[in-house]
Protein backbone atom coordinates (compact mmCIF):
# COMPACT_ATOMS: atom_id res chain seq x y z
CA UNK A 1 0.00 0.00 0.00
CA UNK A 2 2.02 3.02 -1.17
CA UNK A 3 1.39 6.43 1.32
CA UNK A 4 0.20 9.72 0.77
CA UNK A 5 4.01 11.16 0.79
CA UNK A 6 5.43 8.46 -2.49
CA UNK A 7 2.16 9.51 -4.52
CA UNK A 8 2.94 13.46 -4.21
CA UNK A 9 3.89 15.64 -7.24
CA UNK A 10 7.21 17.35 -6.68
CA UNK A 11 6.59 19.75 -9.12
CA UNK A 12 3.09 20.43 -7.80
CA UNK A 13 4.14 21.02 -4.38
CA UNK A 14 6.98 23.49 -5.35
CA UNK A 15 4.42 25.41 -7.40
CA UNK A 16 2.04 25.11 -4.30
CA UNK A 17 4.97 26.45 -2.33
CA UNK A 18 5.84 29.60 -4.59
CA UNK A 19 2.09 30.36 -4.74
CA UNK A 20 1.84 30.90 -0.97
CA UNK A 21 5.28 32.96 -1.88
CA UNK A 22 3.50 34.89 -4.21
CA UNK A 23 0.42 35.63 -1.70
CA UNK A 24 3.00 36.66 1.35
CA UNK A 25 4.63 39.24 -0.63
CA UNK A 26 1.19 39.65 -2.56
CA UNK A 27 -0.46 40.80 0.80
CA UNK A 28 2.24 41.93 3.70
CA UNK A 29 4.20 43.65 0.88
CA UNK A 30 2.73 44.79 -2.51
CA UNK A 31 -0.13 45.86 -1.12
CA UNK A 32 1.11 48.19 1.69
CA UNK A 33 3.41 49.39 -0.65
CA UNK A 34 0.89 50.61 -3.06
CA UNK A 35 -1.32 51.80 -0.09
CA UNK A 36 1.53 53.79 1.56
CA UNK A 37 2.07 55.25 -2.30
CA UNK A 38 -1.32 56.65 -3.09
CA UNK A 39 -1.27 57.82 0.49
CA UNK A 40 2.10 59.71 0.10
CA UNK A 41 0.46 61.23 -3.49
CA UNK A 42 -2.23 62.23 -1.70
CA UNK A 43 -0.13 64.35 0.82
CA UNK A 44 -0.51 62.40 3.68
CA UNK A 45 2.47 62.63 5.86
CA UNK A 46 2.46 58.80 7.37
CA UNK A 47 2.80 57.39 3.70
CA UNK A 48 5.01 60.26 2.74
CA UNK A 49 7.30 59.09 5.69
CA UNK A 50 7.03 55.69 4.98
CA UNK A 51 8.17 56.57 1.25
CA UNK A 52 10.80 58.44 1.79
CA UNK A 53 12.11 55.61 4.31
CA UNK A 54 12.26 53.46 1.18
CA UNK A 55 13.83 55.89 -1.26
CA UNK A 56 17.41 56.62 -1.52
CA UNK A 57 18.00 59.14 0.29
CA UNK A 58 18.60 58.61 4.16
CA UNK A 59 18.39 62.32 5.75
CA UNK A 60 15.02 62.87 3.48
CA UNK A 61 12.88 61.37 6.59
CA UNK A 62 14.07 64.41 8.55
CA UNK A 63 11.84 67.15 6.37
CA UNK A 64 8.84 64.71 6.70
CA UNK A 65 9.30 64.68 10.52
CA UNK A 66 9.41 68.19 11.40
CA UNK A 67 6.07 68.89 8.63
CA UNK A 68 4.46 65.95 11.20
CA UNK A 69 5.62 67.55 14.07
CA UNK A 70 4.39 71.18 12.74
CA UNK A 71 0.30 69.12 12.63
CA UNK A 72 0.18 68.28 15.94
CA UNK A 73 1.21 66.04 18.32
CA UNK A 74 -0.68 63.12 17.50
CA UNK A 75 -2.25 63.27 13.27
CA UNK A 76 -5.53 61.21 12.60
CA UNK A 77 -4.99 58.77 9.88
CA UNK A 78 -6.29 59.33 6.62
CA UNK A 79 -5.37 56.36 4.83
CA UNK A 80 -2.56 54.80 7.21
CA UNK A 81 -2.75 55.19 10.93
CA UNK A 82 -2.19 57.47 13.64
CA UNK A 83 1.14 58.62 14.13
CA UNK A 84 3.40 60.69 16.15
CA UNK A 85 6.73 62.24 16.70
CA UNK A 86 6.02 63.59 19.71
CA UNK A 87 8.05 62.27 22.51
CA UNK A 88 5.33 62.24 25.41
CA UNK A 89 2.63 60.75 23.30
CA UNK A 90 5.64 58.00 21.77
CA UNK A 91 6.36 57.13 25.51
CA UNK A 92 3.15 57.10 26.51
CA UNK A 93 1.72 55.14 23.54
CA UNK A 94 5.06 52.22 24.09
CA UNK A 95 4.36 52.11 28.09
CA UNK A 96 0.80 52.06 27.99
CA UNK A 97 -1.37 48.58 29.36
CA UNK A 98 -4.13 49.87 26.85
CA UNK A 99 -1.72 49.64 23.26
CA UNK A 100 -0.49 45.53 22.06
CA UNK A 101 2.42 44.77 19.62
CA UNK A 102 1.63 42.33 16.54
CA UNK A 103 -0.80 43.09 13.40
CA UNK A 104 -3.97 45.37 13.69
CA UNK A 105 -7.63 43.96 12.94
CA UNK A 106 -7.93 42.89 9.89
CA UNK A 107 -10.25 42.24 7.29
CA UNK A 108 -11.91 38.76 7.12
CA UNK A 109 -10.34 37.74 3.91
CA UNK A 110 -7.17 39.34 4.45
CA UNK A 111 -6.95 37.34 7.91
CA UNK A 112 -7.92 34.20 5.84
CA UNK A 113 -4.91 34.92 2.92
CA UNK A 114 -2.83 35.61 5.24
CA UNK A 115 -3.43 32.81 7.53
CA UNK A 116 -3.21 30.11 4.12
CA UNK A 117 0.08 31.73 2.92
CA UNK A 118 2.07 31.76 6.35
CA UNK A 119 5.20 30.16 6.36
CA UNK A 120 6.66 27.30 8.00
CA UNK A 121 9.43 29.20 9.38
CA UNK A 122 10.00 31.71 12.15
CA UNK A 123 9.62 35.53 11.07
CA UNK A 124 10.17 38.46 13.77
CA UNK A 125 6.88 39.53 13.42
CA UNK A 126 4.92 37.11 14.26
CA UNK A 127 4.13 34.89 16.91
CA UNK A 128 6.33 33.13 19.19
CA UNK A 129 8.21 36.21 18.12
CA UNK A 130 9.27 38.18 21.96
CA UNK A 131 8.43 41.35 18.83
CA UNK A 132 5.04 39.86 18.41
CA UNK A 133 3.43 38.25 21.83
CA UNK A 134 2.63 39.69 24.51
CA UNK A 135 2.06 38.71 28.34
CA UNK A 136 1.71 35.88 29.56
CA UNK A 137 4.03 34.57 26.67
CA UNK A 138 6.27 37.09 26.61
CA UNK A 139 7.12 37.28 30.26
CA UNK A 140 7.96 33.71 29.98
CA UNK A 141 9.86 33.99 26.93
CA UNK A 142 11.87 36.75 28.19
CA UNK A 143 12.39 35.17 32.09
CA UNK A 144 14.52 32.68 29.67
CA UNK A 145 16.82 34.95 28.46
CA UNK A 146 17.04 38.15 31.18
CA UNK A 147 19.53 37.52 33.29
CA UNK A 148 22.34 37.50 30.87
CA UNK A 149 21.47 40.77 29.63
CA UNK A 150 21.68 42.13 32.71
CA UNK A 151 23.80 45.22 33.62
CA UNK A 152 25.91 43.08 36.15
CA UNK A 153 26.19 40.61 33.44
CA UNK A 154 26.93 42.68 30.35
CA UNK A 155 29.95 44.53 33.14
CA UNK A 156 30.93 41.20 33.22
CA UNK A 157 31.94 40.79 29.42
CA UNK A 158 33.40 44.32 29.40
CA UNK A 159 36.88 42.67 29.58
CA UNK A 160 36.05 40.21 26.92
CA UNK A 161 34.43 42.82 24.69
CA UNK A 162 37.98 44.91 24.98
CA UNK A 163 40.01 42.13 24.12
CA UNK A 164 37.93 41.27 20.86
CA UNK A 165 38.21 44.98 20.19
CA UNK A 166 41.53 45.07 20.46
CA UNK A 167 42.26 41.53 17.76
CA UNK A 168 40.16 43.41 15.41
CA UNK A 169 42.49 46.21 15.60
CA UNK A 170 45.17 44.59 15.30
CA UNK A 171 44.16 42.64 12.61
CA UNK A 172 43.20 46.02 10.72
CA UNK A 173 46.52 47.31 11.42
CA UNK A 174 47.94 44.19 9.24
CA UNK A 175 45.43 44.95 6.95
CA UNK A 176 46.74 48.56 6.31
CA UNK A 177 50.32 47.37 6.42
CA UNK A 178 49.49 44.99 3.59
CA UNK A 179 48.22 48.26 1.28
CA UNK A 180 44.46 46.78 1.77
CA UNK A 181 41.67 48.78 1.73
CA UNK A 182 39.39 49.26 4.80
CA UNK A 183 35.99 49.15 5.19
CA UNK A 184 35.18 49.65 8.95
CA UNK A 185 31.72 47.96 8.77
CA UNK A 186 33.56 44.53 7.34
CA UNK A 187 36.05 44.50 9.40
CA UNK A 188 35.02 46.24 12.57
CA UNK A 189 31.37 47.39 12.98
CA UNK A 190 30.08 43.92 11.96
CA UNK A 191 32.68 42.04 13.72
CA UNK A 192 32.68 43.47 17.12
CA UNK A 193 29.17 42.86 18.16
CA UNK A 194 28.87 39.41 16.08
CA UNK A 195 31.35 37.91 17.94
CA UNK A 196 30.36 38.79 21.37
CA UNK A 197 26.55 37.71 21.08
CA UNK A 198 28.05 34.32 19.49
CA UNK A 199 30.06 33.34 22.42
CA UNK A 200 27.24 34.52 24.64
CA UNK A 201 24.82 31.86 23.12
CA UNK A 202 27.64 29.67 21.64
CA UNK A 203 27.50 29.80 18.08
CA UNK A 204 30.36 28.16 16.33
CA UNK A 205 33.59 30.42 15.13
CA UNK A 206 32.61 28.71 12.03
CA UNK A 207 29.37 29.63 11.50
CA UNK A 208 29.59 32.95 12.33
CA UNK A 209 29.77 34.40 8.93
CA UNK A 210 26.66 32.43 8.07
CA UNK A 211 24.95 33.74 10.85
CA UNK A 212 26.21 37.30 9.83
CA UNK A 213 24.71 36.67 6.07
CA UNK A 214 21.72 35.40 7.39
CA UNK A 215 20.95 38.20 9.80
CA UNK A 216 21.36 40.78 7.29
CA UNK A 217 18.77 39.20 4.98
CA UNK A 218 16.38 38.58 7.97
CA UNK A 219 16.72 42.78 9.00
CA UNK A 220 14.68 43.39 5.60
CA UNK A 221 11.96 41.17 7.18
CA UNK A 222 11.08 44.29 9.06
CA UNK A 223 10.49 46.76 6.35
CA UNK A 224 7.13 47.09 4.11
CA UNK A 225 7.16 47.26 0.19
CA UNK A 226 9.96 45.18 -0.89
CA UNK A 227 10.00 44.04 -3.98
CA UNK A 228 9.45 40.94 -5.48
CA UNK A 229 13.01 39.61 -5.99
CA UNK A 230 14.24 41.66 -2.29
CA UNK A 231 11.49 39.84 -0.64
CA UNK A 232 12.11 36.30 -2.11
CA UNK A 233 16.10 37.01 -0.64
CA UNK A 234 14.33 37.94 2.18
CA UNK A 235 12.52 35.14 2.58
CA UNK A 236 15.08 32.30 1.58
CA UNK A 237 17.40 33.83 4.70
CA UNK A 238 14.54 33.51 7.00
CA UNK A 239 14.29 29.98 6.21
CA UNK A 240 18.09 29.08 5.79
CA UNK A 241 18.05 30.44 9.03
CA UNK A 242 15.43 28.33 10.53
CA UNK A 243 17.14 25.26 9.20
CA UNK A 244 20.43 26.27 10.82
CA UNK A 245 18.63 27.29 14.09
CA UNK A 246 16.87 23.99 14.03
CA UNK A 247 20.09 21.67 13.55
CA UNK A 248 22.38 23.77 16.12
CA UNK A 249 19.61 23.50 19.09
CA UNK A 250 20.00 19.57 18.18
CA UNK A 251 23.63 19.58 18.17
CA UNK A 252 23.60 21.45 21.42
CA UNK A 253 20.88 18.65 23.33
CA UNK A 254 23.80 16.09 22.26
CA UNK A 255 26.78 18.54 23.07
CA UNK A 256 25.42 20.74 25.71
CA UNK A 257 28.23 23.91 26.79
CA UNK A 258 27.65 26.42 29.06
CA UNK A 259 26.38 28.84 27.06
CA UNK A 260 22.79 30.79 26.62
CA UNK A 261 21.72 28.73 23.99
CA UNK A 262 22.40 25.16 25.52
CA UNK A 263 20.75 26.49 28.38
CA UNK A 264 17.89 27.27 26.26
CA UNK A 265 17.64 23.98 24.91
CA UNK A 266 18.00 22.18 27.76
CA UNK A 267 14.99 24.28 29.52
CA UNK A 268 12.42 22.93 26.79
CA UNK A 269 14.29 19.72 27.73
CA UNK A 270 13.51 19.64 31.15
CA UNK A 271 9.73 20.79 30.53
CA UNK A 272 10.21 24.52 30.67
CA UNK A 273 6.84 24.64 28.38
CA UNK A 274 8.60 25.95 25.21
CA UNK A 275 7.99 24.20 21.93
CA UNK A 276 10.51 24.30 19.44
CA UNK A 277 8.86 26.71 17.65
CA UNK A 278 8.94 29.66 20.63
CA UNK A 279 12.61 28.35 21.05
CA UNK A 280 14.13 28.38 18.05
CA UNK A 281 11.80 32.29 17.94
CA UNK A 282 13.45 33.16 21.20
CA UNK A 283 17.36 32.13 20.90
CA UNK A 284 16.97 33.50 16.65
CA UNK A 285 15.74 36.61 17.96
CA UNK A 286 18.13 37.33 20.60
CA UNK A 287 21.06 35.66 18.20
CA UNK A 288 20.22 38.27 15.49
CA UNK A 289 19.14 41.47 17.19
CA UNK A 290 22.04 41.20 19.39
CA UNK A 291 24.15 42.44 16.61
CA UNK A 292 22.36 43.92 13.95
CA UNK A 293 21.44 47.02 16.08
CA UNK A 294 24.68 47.44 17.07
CA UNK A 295 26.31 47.28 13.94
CA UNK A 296 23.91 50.21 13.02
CA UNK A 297 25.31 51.99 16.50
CA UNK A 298 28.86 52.04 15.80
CA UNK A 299 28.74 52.67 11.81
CA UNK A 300 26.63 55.61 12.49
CA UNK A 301 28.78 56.88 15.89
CA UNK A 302 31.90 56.69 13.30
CA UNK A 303 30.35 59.11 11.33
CA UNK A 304 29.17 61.44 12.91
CA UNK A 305 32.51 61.71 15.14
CA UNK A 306 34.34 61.60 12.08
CA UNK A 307 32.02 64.98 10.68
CA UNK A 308 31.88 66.83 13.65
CA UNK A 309 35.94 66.60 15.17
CA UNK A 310 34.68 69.16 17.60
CA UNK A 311 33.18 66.20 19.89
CA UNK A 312 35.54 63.39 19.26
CA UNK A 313 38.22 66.26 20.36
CA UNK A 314 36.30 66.37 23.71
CA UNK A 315 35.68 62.95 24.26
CA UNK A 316 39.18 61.60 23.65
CA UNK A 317 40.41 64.93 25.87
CA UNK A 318 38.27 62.88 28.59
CA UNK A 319 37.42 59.52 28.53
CA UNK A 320 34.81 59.62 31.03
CA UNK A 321 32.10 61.12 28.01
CA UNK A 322 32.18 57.94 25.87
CA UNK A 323 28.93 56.70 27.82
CA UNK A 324 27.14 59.55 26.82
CA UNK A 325 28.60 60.03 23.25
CA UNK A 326 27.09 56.32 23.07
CA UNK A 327 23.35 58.15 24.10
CA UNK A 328 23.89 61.30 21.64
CA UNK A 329 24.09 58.84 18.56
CA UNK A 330 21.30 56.89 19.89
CA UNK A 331 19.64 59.86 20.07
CA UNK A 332 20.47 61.70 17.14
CA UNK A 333 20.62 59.10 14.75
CA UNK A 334 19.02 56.06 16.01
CA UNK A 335 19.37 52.57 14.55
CA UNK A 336 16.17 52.00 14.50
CA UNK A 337 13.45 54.65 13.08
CA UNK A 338 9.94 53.98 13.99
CA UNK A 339 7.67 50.94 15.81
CA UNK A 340 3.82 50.99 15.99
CA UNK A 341 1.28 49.70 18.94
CA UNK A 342 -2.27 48.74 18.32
CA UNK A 343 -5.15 49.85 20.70
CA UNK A 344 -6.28 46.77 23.13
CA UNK A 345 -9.58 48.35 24.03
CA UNK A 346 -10.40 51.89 23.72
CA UNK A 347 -8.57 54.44 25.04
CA UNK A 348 -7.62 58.17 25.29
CA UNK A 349 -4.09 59.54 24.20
CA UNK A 350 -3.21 63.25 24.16
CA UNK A 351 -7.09 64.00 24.89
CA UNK A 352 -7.85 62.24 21.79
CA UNK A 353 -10.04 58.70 21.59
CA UNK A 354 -8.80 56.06 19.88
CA UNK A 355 -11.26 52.87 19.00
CA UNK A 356 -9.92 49.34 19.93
CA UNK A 357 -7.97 48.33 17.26
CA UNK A 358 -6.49 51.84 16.21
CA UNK A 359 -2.76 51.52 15.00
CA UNK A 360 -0.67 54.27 16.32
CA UNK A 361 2.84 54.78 14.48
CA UNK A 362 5.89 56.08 16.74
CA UNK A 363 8.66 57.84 15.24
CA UNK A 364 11.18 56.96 17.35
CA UNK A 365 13.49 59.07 15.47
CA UNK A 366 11.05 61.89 15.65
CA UNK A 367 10.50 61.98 19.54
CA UNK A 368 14.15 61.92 19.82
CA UNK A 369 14.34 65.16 17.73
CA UNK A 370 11.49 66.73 19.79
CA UNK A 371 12.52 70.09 21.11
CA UNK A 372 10.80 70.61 24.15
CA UNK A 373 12.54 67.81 25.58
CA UNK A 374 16.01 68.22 23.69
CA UNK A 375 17.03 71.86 22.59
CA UNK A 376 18.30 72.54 19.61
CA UNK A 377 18.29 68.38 19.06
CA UNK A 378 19.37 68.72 15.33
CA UNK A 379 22.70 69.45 16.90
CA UNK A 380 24.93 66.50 17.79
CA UNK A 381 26.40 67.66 21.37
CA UNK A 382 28.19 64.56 23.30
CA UNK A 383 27.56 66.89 26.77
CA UNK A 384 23.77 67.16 26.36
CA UNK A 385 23.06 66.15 29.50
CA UNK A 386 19.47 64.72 28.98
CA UNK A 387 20.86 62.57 25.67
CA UNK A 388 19.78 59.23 27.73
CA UNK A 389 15.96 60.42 27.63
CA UNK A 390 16.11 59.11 23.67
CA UNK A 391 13.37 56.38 23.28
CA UNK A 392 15.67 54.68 20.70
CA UNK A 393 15.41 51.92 22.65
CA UNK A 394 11.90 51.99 23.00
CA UNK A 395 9.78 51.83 26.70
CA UNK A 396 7.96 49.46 29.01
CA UNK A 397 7.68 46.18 28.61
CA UNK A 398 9.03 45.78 25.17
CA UNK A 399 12.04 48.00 25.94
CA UNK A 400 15.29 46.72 23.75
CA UNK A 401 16.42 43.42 26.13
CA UNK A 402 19.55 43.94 24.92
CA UNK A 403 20.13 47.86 25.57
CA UNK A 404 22.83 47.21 28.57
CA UNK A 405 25.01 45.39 26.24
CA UNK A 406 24.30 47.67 22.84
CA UNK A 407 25.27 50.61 25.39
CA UNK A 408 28.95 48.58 26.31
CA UNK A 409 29.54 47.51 23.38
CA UNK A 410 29.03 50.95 21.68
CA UNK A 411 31.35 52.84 24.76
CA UNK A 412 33.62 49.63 24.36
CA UNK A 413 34.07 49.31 20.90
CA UNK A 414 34.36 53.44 19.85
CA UNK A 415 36.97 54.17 22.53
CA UNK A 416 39.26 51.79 21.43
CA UNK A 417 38.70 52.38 17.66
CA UNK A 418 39.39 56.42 18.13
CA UNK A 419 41.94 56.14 20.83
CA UNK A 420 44.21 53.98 18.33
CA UNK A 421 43.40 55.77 15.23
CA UNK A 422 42.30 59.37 16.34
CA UNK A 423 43.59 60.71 13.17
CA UNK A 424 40.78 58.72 11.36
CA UNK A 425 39.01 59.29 8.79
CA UNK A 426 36.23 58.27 6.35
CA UNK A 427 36.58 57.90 2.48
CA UNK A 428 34.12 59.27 -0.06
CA UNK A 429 31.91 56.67 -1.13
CA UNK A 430 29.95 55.56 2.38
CA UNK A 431 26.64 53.42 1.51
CA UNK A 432 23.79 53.55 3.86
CA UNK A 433 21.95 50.18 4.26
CA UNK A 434 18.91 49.44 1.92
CA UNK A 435 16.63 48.92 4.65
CA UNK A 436 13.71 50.74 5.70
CA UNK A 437 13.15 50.66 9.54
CA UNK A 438 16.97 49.63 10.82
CA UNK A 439 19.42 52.80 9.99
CA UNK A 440 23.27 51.80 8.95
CA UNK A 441 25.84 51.92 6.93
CA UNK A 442 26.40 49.37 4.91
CA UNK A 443 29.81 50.33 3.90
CA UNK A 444 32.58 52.84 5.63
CA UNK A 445 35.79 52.89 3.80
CA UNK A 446 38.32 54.21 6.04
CA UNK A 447 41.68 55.95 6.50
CA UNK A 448 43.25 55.30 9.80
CA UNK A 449 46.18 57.70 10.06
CA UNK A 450 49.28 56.57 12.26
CA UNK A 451 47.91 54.09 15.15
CA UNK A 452 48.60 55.03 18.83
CA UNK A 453 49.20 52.63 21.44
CA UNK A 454 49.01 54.04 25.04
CA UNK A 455 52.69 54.01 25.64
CA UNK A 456 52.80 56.59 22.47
């Protein structure tokens, strides 16, 4: 009696499999993306923000803030959803018990598509996602991982952190010596932060540039309006991904270390509740947003020290300012631009009433430009003494769990790149990242000048 499985087309089940393809990117992508446009020709400033976050040019979001911030502090949607760059209504919106993450209501049938075209593998934005769920999951999901993100646990890799710093420099010194070209994102601002996260949850040396690739396709996973051959990239790294999470967390049952991710494994193990599902969602999550972020973080620090030698004068004449230069670029020039909340039952925000189910957007890049809490905040000013009031790490219960170790790694990682090379500078021909929500560089080529040790 032959099975089910021996009498299947191969052919028909790979076209069944691109035509759920076609309907994800149909329906979470082409669709806002044609929404957002007609809502940008229109003149309304959510789509015109959301299309200039997809065009080419990174600084043309700031124009589009200040016009939202000029209409009020929080603008009724007329074809979008509320929004606001205000930064009491953005804080209060993000720490409100009234306002959920994940999708708004939907319509019937787009429930229904969206629901048939789902993919088998994890995605950051939806469930088990610690992005997407809320409590009771999410308080478990998070009691999991916590404590190593603690402050007295991220102090505790400070030395560690230096001493990778200081191999990467090194190993860009050879570079130079050797007459080859440097691009500081390659070989520093992608490193750094990669390497530390990947001892934390044990992550092969080997695999490490894997998990780098794979990362960087997953970050588009955030953004709306891809296209058709950027989303199908973006898709096939999601899934490679899954795979690899999928066959590590096995390797680790059989070879357990004593690392985050063993740990982990051995929880669901041991009846901690989590199926494999919320744990490969859980360790991929923390894997990959515990050094894309930060990537963002030091590429953009670089440049703006780099523009404005005023501060980086200051901060190398006293070492005691890195902490807050680390706030200032979070502040100014966040790595990540905007989040939304949905309404969980009705509710009032800045006197206005919102229906259960209303979408608010917050500009997190917008709040952190807001003048009456940061004066002249288009000014980049390492001794603005407020600079840690930035919601770049967003608030309450879905505040960044790694912000302790972004914050190290960023005062870590920029003092010993500038107080080697503090002649440094950048090269014409900087890329910004192609993504929409998560603010980079892509590339920073890079000359270093003559390096200094601290006997010179």
């Amino acid at each position: 009696m032959r099975s089910v499985r021996s009498t299947r087309n191969p052919k028909a089940s790979n076209r069944f499999g691109v035509g759920k393809q076609v309907a994800r990117w149909g329906l979470t992508q082409a669709l806002p993306r044609r929404m957002f446009r007609r809502a940008a020709a229109r003149g309304d400033l959510q789509g015109r923000l959301l299309e200039a976050m997809a065009g080419p040019d990174p600084n043309a979001v700031w124009p589009v803030i200040e016009e939202m911030r000029a209409a009020g502090s929080l603008l009724a949607p007329v074809s979008v959803s509320w929004a606001s760059v205000d930064h009491h209504v953005c804080k209060e919106v993000l720490t409100s018990p009234d306002f959920r993450v994940g999708n708004p209501e939907l319509p019937g049938w787009l429930e229904r598509g969206l629901l048939w075209a789902q993919a088998p593998w994890i995605h950051p934005l939806q469930p088990p996602s610690l992005l997407a769920t809320e409590p009771p999951d999410h308080t478990r999901y998070r009691r999991l991982v916590t404590r190593v993100f603690t402050n007295r646990a991220v102090q505790a890799l400070r030395s560690r952190t230096e001493e990778i710093a200081e191999d990467l420099l090194r190993a860009i010194e050879a570079d130079v010596a050797a007459g080859r070209p440097v691009d500081l994102v390659e070989s520093y601002c992608g490193q750094l932060p990669l390497i530390v996260i990947c001892e934390i949850l044990g992550v092969p040396e080997a695999d490490r540039g894997r998990v780098f690739d794979m990362g960087s396709a997953a970050a588009a996973s955030l953004d709306l309006g891809l296209s058709w051959a950027d989303y199908r990239a973006m898709d096939a790294g999601l899934r490679d991904f899954d795979r690899w999470l999928e066959g590590h967390l096995a390797h680790l049952r059989e070879h357990p270390g004593d690392d985050l991710m063993s740990q982990l494994a051995a929880a669901q193990d041991e009846g901690a509740g989590l199926t494999l599902e919320e744990l490969k969602a859980t360790a991929g999550l923390v894997l990959v947003a515990g050094f894309e972020t930060t990537v963002n973080l030091l590429g953009n620090a670089i440049a703006l020290l780099t523009e404005h030698r005023d501060q980086l004068d200051l901060v190398l004449a006293d070492g005691s300012r890195w902490a807050n230069v680390v706030e200032e670029v979070l502040r100014i020039d966040p790595p990540v631009l905007l989040t939304s909340r949905v309404a969980d039952r009705p509710t009032r925000i800045a006197g206005v009433a919102l229906r259960k189910g209303s979408t608010v957007l917050t500009c997190l890049a917008g709040a952190n430009r807001d003048p009456k809490i940061f004066p002249e905040p288009e000014r980049f000013d390492i001794t603005r003494e407020n600079a840690r009031d930035h919601l770049a790490f967003s608030a309450g219960r879905h505040h960044c769990l790694g912000a302790q170790l972004a914050r190290m790694e960023g005062e870590v990682g920029l003092r010993a790149l500038f107080e080697r090379f503090p002649d440094l500078r950048l090269l014409p021909g900087a890329e910004r990242r192609h993504t929409q929500l998560l603010r980079g560089y892509a590339t920073l080529p890079a000359v270093l000048g003559q390096a200094r040790t601290p006997s010179s």
